[in-house]
C-alpha atoms as a PDB file:
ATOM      1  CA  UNK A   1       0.000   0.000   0.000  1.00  0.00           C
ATOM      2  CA  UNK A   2       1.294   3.311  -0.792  1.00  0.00           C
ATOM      3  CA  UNK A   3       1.553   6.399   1.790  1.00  0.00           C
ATOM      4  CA  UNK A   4      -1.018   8.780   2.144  1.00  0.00           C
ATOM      5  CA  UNK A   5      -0.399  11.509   0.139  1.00  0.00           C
ATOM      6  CA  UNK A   6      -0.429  13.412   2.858  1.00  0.00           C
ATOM      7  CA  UNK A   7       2.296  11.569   4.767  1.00  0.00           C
ATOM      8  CA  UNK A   8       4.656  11.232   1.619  1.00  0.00           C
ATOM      9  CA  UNK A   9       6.296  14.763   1.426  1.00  0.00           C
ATOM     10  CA  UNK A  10       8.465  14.098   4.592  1.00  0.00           C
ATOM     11  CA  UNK A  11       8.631  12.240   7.753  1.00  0.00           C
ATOM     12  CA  UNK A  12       6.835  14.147  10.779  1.00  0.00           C
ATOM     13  CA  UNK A  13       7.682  11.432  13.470  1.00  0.00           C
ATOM     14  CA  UNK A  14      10.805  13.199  15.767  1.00  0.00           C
ATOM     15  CA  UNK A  15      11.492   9.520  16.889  1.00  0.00           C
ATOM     16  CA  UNK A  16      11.861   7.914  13.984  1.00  0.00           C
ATOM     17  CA  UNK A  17      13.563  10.943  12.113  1.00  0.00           C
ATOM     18  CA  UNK A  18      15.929  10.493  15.130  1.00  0.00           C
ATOM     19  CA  UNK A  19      16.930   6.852  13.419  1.00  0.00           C
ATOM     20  CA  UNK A  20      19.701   6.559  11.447  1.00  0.00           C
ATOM     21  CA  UNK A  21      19.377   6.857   8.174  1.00  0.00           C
ATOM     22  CA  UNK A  22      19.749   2.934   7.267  1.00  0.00           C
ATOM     23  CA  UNK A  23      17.865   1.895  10.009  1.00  0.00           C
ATOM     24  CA  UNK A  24      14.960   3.899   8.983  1.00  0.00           C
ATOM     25  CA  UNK A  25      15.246   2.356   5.634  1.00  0.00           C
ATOM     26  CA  UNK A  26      14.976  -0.536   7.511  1.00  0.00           C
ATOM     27  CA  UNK A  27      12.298  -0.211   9.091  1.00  0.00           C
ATOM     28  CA  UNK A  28       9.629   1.888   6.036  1.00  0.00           C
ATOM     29  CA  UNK A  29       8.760  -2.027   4.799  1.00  0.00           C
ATOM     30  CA  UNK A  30       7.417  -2.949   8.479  1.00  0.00           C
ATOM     31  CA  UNK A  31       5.138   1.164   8.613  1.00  0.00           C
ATOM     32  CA  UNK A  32       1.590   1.001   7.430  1.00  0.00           C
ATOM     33  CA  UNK A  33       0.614   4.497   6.639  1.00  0.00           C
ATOM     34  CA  UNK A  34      -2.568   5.124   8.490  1.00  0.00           C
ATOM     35  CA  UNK A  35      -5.512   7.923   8.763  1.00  0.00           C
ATOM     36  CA  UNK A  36      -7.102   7.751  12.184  1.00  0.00           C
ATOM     37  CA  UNK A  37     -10.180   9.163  13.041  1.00  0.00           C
ATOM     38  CA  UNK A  38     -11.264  11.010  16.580  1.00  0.00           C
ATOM     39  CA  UNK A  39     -12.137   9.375  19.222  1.00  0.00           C
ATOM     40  CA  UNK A  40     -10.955   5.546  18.056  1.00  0.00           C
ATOM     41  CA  UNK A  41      -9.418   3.318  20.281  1.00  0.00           C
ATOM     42  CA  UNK A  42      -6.153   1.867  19.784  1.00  0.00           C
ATOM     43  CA  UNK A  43      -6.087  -0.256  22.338  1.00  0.00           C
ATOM     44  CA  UNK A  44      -7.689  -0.760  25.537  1.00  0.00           C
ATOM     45  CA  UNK A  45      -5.802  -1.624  29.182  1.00  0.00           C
ATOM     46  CA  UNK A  46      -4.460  -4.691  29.668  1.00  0.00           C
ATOM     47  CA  UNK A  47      -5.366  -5.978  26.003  1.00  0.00           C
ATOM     48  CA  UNK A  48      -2.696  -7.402  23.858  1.00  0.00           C
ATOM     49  CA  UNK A  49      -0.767  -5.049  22.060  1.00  0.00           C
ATOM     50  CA  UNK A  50      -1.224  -5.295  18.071  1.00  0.00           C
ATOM     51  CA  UNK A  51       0.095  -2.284  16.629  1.00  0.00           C
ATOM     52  CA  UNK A  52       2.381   0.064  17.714  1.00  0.00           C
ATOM     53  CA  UNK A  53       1.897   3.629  16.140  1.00  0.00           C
ATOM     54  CA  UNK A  54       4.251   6.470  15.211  1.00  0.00           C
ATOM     55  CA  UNK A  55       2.268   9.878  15.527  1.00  0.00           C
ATOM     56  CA  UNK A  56       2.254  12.149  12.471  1.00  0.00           C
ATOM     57  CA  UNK A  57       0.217  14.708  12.984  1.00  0.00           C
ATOM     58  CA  UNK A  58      -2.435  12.950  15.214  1.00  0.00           C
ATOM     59  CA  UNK A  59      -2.636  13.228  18.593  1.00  0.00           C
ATOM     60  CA  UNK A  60      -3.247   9.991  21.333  1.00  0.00           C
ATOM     61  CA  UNK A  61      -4.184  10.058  24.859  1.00  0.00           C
ATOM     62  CA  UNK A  62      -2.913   7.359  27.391  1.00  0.00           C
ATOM     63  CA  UNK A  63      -5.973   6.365  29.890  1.00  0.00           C
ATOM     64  CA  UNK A  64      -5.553   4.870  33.141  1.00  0.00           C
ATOM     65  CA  UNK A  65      -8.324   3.596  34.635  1.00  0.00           C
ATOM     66  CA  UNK A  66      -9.293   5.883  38.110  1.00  0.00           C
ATOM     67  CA  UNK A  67     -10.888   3.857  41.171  1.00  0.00           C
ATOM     68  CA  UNK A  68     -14.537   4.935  40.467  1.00  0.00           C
ATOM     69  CA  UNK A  69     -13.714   3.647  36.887  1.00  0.00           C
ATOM     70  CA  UNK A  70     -13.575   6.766  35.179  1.00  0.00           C
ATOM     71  CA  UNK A  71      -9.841   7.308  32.817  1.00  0.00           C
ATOM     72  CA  UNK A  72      -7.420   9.611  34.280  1.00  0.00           C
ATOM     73  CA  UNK A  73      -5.312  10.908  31.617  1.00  0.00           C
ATOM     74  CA  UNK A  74      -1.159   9.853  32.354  1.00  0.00           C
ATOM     75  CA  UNK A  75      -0.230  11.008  28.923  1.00  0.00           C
ATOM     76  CA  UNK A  76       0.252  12.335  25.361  1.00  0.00           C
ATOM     77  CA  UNK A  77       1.529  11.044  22.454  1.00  0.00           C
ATOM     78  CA  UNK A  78       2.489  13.093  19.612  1.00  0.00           C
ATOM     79  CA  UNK A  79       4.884  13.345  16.604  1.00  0.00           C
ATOM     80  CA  UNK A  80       7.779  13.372  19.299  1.00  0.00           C
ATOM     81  CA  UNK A  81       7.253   9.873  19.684  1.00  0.00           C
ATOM     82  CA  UNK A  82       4.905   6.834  19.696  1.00  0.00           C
ATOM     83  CA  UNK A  83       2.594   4.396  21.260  1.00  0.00           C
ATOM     84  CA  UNK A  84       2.977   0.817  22.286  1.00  0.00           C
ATOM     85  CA  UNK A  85       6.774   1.615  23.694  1.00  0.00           C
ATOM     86  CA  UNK A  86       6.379  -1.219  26.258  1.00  0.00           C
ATOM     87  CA  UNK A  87       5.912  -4.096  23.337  1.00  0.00           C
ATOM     88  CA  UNK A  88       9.919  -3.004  22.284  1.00  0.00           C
ATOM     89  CA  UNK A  89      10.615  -3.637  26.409  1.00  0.00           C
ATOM     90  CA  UNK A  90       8.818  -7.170  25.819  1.00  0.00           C
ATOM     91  CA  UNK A  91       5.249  -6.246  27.214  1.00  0.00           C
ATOM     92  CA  UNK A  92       2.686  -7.625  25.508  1.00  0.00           C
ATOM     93  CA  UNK A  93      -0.263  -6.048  26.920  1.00  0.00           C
ATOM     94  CA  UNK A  94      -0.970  -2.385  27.729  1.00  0.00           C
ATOM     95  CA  UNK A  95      -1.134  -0.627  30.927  1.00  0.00           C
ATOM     96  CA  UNK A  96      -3.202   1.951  29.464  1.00  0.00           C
ATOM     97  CA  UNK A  97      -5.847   2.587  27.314  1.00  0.00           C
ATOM     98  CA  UNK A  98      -4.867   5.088  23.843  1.00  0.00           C
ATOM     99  CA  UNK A  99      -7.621   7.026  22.471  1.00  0.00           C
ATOM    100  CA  UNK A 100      -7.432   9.411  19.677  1.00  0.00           C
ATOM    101  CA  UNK A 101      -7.837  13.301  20.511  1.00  0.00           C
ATOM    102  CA  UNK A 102      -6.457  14.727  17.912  1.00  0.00           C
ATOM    103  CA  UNK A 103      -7.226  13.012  14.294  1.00  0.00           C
ATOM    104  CA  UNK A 104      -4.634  12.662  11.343  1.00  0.00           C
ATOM    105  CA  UNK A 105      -2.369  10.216   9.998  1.00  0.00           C
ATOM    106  CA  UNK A 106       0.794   7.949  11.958  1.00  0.00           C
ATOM    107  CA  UNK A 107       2.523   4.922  11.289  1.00  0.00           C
ATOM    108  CA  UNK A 108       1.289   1.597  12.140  1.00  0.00           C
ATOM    109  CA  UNK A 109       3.554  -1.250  12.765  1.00  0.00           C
ATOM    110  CA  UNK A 110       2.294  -4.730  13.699  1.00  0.00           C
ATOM    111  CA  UNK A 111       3.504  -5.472  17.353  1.00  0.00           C
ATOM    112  CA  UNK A 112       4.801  -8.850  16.462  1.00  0.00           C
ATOM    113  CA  UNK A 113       7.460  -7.443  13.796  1.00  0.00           C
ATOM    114  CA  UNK A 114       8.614  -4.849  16.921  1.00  0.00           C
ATOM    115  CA  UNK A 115       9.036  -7.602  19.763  1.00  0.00           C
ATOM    116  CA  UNK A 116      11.805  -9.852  17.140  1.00  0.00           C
ATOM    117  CA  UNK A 117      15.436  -8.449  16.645  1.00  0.00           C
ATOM    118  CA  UNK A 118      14.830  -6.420  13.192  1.00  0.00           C
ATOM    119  CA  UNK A 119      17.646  -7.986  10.540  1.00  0.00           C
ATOM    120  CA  UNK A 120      18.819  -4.462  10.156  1.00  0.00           C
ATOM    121  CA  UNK A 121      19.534  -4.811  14.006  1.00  0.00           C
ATOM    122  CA  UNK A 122      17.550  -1.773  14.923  1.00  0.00           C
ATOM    123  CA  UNK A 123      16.772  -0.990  18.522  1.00  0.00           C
ATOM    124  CA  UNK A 124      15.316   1.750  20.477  1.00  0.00           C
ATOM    125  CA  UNK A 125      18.639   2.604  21.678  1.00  0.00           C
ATOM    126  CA  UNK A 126      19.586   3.820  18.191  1.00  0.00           C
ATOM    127  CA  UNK A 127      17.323   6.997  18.537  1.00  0.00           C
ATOM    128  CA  UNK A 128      17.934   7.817  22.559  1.00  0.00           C
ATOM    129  CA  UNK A 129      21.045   9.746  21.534  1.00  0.00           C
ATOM    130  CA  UNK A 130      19.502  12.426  18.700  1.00  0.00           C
ATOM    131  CA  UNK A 131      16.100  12.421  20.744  1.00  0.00           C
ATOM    132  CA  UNK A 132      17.527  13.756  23.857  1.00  0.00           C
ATOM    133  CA  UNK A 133      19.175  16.631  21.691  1.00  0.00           C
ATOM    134  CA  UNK A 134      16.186  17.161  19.803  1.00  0.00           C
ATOM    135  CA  UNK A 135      14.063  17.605  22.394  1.00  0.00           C
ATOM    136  CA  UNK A 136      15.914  19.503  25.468  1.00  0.00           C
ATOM    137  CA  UNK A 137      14.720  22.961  26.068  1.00  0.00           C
ATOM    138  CA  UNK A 138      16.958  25.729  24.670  1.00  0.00           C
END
């Protein structure tokens, strides 16, 4: 499937910009570009992890569930980085739930290609380095 026109110009995701250039090559066969609407769910709490998603220009919240069962929001994902971080620490299930706020496109990435070694042997660590620069305050 071909990109979005809209996510074809250039690559809006800080974290994976952040990748080395080969290991982003690496990794654009494994990204399914995806439009996502407001309000859908990308997962709910402790469901198994499917997709991990790299924010474009969308916006996700992370839900925890409060005592009177109501969500408590713990966080926000945007193009500085992307959801489903725990499956690359071996989780397989989500603490949280992720709910679109904001809608547009991201990358989707099936959670079972992010949990083996990739043959280009990418790992998280490969993008700590330029991330910290890229986002410290000036």
């Amino acid at each position: 499937m071909n990109p979005p026109r809209a996510l074809r110009p250039r690559e809006r995701n800080r974290l994976l910009l952040a990748l080395p250039r080969t290991a982003y090559r690496a990794l654009l066969p494994d990204l399914e570009a995806v439009i996502l609407p407001h309000g859908a769910v990308l997962f709910e709490a402790r469901d198994r992890i499917t997709h991990v998603y790299f924010p474009q220009r969308c916006v996700i919240s992370l839900l925890a569930a409060a005592g009177d069962g109501e969500g408590v929001e713990v966080g926000l994902v945007g193009n500085e980085g992307m959801v489903g971080l725990s499956v690359f620490l071996g989780a397989t299930s989500s603490t949280t739930q992720a709910v679109l706020q904001i809608p547009d496109g991201a990358w989707r990435m099936e959670a079972v290609r992010a949990r083996v070694p990739h043959p280009a042997g990418v790992t998280t660590s490969d993008a700590q380095p330029r991330c910290r620069r890229s986002t410290a305050p000036s």
